[in-house]
Protein backbone atom coordinates (compact mmCIF):
# COMPACT_ATOMS: atom_id res chain seq x y z
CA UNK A 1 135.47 70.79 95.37
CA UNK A 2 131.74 70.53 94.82
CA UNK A 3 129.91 73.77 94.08
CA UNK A 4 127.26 74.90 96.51
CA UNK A 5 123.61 74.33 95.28
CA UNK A 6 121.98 78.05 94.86
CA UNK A 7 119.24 79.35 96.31
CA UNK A 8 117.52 82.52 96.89
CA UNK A 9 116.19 84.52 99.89
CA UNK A 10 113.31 83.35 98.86
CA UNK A 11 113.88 80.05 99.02
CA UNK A 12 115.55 80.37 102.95
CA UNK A 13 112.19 82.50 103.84
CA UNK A 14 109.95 79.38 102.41
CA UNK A 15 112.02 76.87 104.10
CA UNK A 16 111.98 79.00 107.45
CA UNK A 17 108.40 79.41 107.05
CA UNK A 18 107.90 75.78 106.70
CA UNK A 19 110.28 74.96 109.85
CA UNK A 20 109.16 77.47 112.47
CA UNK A 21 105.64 76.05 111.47
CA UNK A 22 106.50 72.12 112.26
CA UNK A 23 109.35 72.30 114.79
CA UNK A 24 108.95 75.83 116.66
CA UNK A 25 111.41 78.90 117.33
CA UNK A 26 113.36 76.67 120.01
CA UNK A 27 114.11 73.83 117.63
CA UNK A 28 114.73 75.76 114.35
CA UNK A 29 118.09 75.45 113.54
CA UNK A 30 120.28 76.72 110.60
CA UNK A 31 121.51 72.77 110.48
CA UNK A 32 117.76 72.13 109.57
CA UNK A 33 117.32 74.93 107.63
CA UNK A 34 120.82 73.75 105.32
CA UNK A 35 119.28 69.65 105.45
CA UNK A 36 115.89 71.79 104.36
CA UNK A 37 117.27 73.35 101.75
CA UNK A 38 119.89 70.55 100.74
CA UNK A 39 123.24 72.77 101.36
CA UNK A 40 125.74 73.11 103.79
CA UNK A 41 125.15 75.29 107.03
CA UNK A 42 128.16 77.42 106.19
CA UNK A 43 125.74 78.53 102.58
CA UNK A 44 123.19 80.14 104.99
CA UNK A 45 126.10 81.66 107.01
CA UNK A 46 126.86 83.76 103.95
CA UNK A 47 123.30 85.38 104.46
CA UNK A 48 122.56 85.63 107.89
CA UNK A 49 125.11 85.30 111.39
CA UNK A 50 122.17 83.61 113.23
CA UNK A 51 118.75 82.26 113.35
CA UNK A 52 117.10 85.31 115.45
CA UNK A 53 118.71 87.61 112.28
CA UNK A 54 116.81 85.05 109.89
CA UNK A 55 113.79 85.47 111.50
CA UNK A 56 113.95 88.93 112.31
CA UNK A 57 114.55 89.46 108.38
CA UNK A 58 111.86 87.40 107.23
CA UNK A 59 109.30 88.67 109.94
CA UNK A 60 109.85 92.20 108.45
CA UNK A 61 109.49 91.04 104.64
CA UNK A 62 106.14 89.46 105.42
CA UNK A 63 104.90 92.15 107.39
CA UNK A 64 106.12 94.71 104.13
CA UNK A 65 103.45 92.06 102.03
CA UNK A 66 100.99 92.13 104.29
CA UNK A 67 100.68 95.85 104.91
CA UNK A 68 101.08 96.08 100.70
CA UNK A 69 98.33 94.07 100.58
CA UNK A 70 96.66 95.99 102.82
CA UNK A 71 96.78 98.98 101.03
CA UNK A 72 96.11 97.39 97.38
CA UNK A 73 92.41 96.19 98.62
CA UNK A 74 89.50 98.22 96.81
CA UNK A 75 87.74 99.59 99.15
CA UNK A 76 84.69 100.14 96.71
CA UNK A 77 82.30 97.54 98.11
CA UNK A 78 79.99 97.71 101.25
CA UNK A 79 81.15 97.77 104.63
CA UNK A 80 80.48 94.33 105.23
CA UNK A 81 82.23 93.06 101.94
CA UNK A 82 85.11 94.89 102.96
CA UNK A 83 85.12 93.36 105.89
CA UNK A 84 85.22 90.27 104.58
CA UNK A 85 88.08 91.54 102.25
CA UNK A 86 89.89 92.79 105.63
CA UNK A 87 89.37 89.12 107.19
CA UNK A 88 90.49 87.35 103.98
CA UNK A 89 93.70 89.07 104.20
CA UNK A 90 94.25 88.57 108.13
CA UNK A 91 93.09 85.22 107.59
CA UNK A 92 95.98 84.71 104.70
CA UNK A 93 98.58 85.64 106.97
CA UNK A 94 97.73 83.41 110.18
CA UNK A 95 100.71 81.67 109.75
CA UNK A 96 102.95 84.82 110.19
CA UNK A 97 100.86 85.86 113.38
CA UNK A 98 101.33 82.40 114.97
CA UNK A 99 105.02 82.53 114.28
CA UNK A 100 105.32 85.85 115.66
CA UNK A 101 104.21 84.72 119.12
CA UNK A 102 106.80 81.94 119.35
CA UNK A 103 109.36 84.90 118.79
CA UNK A 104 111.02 85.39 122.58
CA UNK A 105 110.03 89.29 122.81
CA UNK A 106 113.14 89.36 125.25
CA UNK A 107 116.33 89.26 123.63
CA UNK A 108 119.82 88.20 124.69
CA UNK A 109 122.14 90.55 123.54
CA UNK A 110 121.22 91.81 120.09
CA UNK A 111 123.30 92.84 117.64
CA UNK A 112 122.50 96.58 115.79
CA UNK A 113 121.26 94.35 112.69
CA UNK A 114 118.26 92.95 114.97
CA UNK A 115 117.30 95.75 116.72
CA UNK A 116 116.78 97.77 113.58
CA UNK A 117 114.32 94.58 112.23
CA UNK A 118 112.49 94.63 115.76
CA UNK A 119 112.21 98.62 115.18
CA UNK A 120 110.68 97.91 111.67
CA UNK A 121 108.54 95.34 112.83
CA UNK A 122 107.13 97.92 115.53
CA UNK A 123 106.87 100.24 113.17
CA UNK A 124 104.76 98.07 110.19
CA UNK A 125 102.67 96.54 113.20
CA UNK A 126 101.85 100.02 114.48
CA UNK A 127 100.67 100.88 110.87
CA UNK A 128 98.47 97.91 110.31
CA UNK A 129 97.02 98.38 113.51
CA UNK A 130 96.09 101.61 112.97
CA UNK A 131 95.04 101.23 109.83
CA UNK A 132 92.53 98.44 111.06
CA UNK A 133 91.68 100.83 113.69
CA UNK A 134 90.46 103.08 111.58
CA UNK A 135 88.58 100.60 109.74
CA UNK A 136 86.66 99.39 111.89
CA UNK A 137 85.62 103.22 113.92
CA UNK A 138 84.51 103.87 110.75
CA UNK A 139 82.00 100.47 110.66
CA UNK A 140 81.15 101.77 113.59
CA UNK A 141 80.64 105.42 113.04
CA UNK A 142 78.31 104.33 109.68
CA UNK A 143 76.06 101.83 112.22
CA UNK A 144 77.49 98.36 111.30
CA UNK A 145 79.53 97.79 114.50
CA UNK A 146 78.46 98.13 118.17
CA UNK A 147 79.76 101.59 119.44
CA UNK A 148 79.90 99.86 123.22
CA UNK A 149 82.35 97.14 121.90
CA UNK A 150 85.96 99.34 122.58
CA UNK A 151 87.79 98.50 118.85
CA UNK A 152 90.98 96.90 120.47
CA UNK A 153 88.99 94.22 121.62
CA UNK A 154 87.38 93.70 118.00
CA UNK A 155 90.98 94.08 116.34
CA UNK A 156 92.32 91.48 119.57
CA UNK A 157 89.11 88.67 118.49
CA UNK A 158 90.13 89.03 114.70
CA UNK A 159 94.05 88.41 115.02
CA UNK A 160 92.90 85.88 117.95
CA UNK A 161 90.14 83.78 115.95
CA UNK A 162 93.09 83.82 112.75
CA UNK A 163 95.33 81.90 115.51
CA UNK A 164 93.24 79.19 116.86
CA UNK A 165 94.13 75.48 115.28
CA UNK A 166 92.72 74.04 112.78
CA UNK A 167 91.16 70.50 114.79
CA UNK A 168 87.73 70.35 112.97
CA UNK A 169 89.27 69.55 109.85
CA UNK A 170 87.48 72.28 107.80
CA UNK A 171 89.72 74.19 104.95
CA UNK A 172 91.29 77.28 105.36
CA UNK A 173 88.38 79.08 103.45
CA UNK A 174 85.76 77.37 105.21
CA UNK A 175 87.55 78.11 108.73
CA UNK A 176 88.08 81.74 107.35
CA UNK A 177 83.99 81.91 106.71
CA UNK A 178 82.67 80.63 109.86
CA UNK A 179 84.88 82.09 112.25
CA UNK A 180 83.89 85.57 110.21
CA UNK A 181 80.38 84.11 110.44
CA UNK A 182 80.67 84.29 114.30
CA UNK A 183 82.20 87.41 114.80
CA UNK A 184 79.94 89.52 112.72
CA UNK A 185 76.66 87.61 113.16
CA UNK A 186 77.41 85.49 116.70
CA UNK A 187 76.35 82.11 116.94
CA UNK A 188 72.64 82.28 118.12
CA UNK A 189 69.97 82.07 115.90
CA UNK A 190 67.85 85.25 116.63
């Protein structure tokens, strides 16, 4: 009997990463996670019952990062550099905010397991978002944002502008500098 090649939850959140990113929620499969991952499909049984579990799971772990990351940024510069510093980190998780609109937001029938990941999920979004919120009211209250520009539509362009793909062929930290070049500045020369 051949012994099953180990791997971590790590590894299965890479892989998954990797898969919902090339072939989508509807054709990410556990068989493709296993050939991913070289190991049988029955390995990644042990871990998870199905693929909306997997996701679910990993989802929430990246959201944990992201709002850790969050709250590790020194917020001793300028406004403006810590907007940039806000941006930076948005734009280092674009991957986890396109996967999380190829997520169905209607479930089948869900088992207790993924209803308590959607409930942390709402629950670390709802903190990020308001901890963005307050970020930028207070750009706005110290004169660096419009007042007349309502801050869901500024925290909507940010997630938005993170989102759009990549066609001009510029790297991720030249993408991440112009498209924070055009919503802090615009585009016109004045």
């Amino acid at each position: 009997m051949a012994r099953e090649k180990k791997f971590s939850t790590e590894d299965i959140y890479m892989e998954t990463h990797k898969l919902l990113l090339s072939v989508g929620y509807d054709k990410f499969s556990f068989g493709l996670l296993a050939n991913s991952l070289n190991v049988s499909r029955a390995a990644i049984y042990k871990y998870y019952t199905n693929k909306d579990e997997l996701i679910y799971d990993y989802m929430v772990s990246e959201m944990e990062k992201m709002v850790d990351d969050l709250n590790k940024i020194e917020w001793i510069l300028d406004y403006p550099s810590q907007f940039q510093q806000l941006f930076s980190l948005i734009f280092d998780y674009s991957d986890i905010h396109q996967i999380s609109f190829m997520i169905p937001s209607n479930g089948k029938t869900e088992s207790e397991k993924i209803k308590e990941k959607k409930q942390q999920s709402r629950v670390l979004h709802k903190l990020f978002f308001e901890q963005i919120q307050q970020f930028i009211q207070v750009g706005q209250d110290k004169g660096y944002i419009k007042k007349t520009i309502p801050v869901s539509l500024i925290i909507e362009l940010i997630f938005h502008s993170v989102t759009i793909p990549n066609r001009s062929g510029l790297s991720q930290e030249e993408r991440a500098h112009f498209l924070q070049e055009i919503i802090c500045q615009g585009m016109f020369i004045k």
